[in-house]
Protein backbone atom coordinates (compact mmCIF):
# COMPACT_ATOMS: atom_id res chain seq x y z
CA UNK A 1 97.00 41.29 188.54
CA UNK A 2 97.18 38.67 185.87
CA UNK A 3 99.68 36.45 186.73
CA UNK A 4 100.03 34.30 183.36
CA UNK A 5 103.96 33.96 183.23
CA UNK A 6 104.76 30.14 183.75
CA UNK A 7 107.41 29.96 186.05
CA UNK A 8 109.41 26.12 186.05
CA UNK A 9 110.72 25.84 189.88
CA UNK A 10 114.60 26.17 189.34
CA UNK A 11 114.11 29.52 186.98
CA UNK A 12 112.58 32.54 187.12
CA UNK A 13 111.34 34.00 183.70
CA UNK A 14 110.95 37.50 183.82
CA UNK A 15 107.51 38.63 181.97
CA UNK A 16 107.22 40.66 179.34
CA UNK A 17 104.86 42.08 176.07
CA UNK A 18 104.56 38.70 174.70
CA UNK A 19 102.92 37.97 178.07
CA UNK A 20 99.99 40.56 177.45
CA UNK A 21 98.41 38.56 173.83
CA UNK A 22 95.11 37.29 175.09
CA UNK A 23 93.03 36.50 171.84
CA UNK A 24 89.40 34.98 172.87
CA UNK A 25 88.67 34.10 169.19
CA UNK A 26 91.26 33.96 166.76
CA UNK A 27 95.17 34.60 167.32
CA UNK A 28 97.02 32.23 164.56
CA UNK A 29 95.06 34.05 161.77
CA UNK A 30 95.76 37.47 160.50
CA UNK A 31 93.48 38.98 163.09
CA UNK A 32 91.92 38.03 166.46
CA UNK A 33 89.64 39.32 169.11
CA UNK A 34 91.52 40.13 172.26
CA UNK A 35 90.40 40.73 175.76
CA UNK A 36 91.05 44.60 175.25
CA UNK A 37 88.78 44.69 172.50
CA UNK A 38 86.19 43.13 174.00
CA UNK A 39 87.01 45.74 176.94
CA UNK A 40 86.82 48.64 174.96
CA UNK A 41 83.67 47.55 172.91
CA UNK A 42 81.97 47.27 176.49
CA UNK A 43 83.36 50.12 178.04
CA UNK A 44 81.67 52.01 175.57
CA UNK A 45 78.82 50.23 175.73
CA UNK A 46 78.53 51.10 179.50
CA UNK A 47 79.45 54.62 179.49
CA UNK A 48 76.33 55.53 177.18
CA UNK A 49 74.19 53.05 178.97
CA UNK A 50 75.11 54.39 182.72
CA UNK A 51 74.96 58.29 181.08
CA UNK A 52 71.70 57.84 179.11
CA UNK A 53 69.86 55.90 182.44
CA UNK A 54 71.48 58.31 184.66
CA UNK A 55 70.22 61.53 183.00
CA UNK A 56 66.98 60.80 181.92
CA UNK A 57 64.98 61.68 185.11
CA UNK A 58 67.53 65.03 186.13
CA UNK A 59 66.21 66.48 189.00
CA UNK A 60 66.77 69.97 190.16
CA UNK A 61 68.06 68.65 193.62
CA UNK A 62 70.58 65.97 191.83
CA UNK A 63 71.13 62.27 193.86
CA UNK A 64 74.14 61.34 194.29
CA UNK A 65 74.73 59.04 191.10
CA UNK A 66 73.17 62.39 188.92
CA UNK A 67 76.14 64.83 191.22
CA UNK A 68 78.33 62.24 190.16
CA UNK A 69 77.48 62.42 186.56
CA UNK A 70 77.18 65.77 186.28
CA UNK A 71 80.66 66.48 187.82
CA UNK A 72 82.46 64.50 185.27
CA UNK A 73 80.69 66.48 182.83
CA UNK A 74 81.43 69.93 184.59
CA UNK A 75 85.15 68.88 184.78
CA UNK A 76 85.69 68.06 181.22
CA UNK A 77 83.47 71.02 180.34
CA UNK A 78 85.20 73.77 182.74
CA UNK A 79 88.37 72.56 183.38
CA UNK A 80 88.97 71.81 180.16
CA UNK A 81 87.10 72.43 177.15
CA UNK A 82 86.04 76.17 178.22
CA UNK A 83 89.25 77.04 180.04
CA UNK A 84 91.44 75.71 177.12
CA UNK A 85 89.64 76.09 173.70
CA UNK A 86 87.69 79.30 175.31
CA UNK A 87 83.84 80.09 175.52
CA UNK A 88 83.32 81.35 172.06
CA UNK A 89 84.74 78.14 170.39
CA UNK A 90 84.50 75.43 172.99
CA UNK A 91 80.58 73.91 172.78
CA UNK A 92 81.25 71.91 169.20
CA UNK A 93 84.43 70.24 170.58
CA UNK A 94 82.71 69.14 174.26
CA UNK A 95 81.31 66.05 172.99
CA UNK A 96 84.33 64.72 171.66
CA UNK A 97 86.69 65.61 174.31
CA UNK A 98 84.13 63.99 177.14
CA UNK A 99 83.53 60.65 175.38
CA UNK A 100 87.52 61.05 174.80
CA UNK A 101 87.97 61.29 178.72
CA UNK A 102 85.55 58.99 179.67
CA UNK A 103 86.33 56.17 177.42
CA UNK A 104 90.18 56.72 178.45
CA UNK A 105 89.87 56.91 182.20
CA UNK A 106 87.42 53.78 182.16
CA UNK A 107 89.83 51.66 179.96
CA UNK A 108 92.97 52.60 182.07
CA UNK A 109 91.51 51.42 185.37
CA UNK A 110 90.62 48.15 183.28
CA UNK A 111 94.06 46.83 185.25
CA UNK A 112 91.95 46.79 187.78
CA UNK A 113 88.89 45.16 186.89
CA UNK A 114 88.73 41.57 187.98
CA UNK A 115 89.24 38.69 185.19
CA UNK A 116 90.38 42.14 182.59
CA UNK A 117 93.42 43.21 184.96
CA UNK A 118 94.75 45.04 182.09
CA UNK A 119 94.03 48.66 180.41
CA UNK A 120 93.33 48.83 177.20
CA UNK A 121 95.00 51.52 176.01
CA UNK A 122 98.54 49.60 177.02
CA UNK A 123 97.91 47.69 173.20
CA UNK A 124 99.17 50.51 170.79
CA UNK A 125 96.26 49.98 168.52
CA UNK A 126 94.21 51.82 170.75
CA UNK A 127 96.46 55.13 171.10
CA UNK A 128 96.75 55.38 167.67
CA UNK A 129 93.10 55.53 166.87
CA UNK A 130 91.93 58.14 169.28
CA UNK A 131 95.30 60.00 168.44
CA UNK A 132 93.95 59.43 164.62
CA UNK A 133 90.70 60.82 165.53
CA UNK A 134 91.92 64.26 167.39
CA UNK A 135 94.47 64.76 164.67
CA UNK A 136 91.51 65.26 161.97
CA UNK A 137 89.31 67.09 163.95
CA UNK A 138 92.00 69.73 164.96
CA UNK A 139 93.43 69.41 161.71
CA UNK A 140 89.46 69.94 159.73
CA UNK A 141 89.15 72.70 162.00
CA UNK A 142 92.45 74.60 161.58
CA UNK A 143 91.37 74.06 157.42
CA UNK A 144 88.19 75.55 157.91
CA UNK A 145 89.09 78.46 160.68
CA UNK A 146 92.48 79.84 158.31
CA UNK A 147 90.31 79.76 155.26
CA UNK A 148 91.41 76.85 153.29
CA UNK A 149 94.76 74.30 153.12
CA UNK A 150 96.97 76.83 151.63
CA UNK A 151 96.20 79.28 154.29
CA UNK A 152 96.50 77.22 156.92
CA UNK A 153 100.13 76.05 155.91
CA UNK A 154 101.12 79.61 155.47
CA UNK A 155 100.38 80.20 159.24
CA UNK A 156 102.42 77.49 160.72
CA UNK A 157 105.00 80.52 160.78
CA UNK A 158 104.85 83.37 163.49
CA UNK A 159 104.81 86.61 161.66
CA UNK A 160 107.81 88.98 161.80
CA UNK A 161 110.77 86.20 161.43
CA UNK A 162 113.67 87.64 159.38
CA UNK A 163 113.49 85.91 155.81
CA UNK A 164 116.44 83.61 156.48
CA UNK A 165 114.55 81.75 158.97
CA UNK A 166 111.44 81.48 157.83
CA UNK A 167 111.85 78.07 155.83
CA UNK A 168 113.13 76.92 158.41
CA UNK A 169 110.37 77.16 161.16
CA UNK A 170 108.51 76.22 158.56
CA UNK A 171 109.83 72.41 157.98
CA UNK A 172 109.92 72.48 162.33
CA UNK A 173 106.45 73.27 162.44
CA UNK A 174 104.99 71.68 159.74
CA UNK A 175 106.89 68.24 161.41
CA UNK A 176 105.33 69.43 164.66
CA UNK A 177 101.70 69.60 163.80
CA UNK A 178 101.57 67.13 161.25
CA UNK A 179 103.90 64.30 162.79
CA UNK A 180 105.19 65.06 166.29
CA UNK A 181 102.47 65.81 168.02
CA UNK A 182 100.29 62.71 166.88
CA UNK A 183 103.45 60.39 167.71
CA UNK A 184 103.67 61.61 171.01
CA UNK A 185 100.25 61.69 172.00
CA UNK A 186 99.76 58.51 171.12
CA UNK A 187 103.25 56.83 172.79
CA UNK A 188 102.44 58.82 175.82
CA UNK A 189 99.55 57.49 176.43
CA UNK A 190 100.27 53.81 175.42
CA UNK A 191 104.33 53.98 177.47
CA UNK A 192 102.62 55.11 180.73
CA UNK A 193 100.19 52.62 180.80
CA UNK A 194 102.20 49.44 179.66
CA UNK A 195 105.48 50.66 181.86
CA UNK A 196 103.02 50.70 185.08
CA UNK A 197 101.67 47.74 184.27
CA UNK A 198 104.36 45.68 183.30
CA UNK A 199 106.35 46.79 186.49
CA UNK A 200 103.44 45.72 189.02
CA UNK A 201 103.28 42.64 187.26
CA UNK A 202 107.21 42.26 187.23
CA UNK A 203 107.58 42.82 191.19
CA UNK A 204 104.22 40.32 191.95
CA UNK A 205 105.63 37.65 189.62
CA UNK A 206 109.03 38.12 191.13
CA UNK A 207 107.47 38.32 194.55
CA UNK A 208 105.72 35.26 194.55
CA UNK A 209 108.83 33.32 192.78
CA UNK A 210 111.09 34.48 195.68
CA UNK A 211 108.43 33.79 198.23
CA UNK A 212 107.67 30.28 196.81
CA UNK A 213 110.94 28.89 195.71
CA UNK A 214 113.75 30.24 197.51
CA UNK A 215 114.79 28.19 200.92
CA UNK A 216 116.90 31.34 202.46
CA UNK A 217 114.42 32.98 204.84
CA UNK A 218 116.02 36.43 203.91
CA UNK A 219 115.27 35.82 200.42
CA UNK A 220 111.81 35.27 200.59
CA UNK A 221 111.19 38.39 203.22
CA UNK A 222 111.88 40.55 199.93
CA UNK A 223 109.65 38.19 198.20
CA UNK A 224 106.71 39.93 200.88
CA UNK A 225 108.73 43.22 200.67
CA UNK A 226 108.06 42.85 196.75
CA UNK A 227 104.68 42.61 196.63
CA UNK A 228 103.85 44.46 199.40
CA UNK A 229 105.45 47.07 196.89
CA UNK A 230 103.22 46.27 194.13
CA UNK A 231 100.23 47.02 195.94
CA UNK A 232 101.68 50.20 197.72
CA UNK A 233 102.64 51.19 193.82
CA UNK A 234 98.67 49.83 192.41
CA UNK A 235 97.07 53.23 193.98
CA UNK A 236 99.91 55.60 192.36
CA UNK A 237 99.20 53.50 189.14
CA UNK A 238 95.36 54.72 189.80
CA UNK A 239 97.15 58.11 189.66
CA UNK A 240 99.00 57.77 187.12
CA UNK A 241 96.12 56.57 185.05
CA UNK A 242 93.34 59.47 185.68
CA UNK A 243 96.35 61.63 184.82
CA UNK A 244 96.67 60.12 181.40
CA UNK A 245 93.34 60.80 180.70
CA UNK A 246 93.40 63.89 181.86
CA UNK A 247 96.41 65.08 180.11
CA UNK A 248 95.42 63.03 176.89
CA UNK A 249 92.44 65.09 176.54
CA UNK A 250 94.29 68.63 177.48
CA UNK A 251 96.29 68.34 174.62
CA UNK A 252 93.70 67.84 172.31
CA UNK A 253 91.84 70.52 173.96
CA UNK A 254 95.17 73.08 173.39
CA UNK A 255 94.94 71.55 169.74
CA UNK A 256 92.25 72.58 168.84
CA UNK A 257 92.53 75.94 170.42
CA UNK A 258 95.52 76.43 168.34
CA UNK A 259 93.13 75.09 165.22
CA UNK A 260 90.61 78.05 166.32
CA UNK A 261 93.13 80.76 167.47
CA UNK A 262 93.50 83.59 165.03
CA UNK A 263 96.78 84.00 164.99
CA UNK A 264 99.92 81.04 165.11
């Protein structure tokens, strides 16, 4: 864990989101280049490296790094993509939902990468662009698959609702697919991972400031109790963040399911 909260001796400061701005180049202009853009750029860059290397030679009798591979793959493809979207209609959407996953996962365990100690997808920015990119494609495809705009905003309403209330699930679900469900896609994914990280980093900074300032022996046992905490709550945070990119990319899989699905 980064510890970059200056702590005077007499006071302890309790860290927060100002606490997380790391800009390597930049950072009094109007833009910068932060340490969670430089982690995303490479996690990208290392996913297609590792994937291209690893399956260039495939082997009918995989080795462990090409079972290792290929698992991922089956996951995202099985699990998710063919059990959610269906096998008639899943194949054109696999791509994006296993770069989705993989870029995810790899940037949440970034908190855990020496000298990053941070995930990337705790700075909003990131959230909102893979949320951006999931709400066109189900969005294209709903277009396409209902015949055309006007078509697919007359099916945003279940058949066989008494007049009355038709307007009105109308305006719910038309807030739903075009507003709600990008919000909270995005915030999910961007609350979990700043809330876990912040508290781990709120119980080691408060750890250590108990353990190294406080005289009363008591005191600074719940210093040690503290951060013995933190590291007991680092592996559910590992947990936590394979979930989130897991559950990231289920949602855009039932997305675009609904996009594809014939009727509502």
């Amino acid at each position: 864990m980064s510890l970059l909260v200056a702590l005077p001796a007499d006071e302890f400061v309790s860290p927060g989101t100002s606490d997380f701005w790391w800009p390597l180049i930049g950072g009094d202009s109007n833009w910068a280049l932060t340490r969670p853009a430089v982690m995303m750029i490479l996690s990208v860059v290392l996913i297609i490296g590792v994937y291209m290397i690893g399956t260039r030679n495939l082997k009918m009798v995989p080795s462990k790094g090409q079972w290792l591979l290929e698992s991922s793959y089956d996951f995202v493809r099985n699990t998710i993509a063919k059990d959610i979207i269906g096998t008639k209609n899943f194949k054109p959407f696999l791509p994006l939902l296993f770069s989705l996953f993989t870029v995810i996962l790899l940037n949440n365990f970034a908190g855990f990468i020496p000298f990053i100690q941070y995930p990337t997808t705790a700075r909003i920015a990131f959230p909102i662009v893979l949320t951006a990119i999931v709400y066109v494609v189900y969005h294209v495809t709903a277009i396409r698959h209902k015949g055309g705009f006007g078509k697919y905003l007359g099916s945003l309403t279940p058949a066989g609702l008494p007049g009355w209330l038709v307007p009105i699930m109308w305006v719910l679900e038309f807030l739903t697919y075009f507003f709600i469900r990008p919000l909270t896609l995005a915030l999910r994914l961007f609350g979990n991972m700043m809330a876990g990280h912040l508290m781990l980093l709120v119980f080691i900074v408060g750890g250590e400031y108990l353990l190294l300032h406080m005289d009363n022996f008591a005191i600074r046992g719940a210093g040690i109790l503290s951060i013995a905490f933190a590291v007991l709550m680092s592996f559910f945070e590992l947990l936590i963040q394979f979930l989130q990119a897991f559950i990231f990319v289920l949602l855009a899989a039932l997305y675009i399911a609904d996009a594809t699905s014939d009727g509502h």
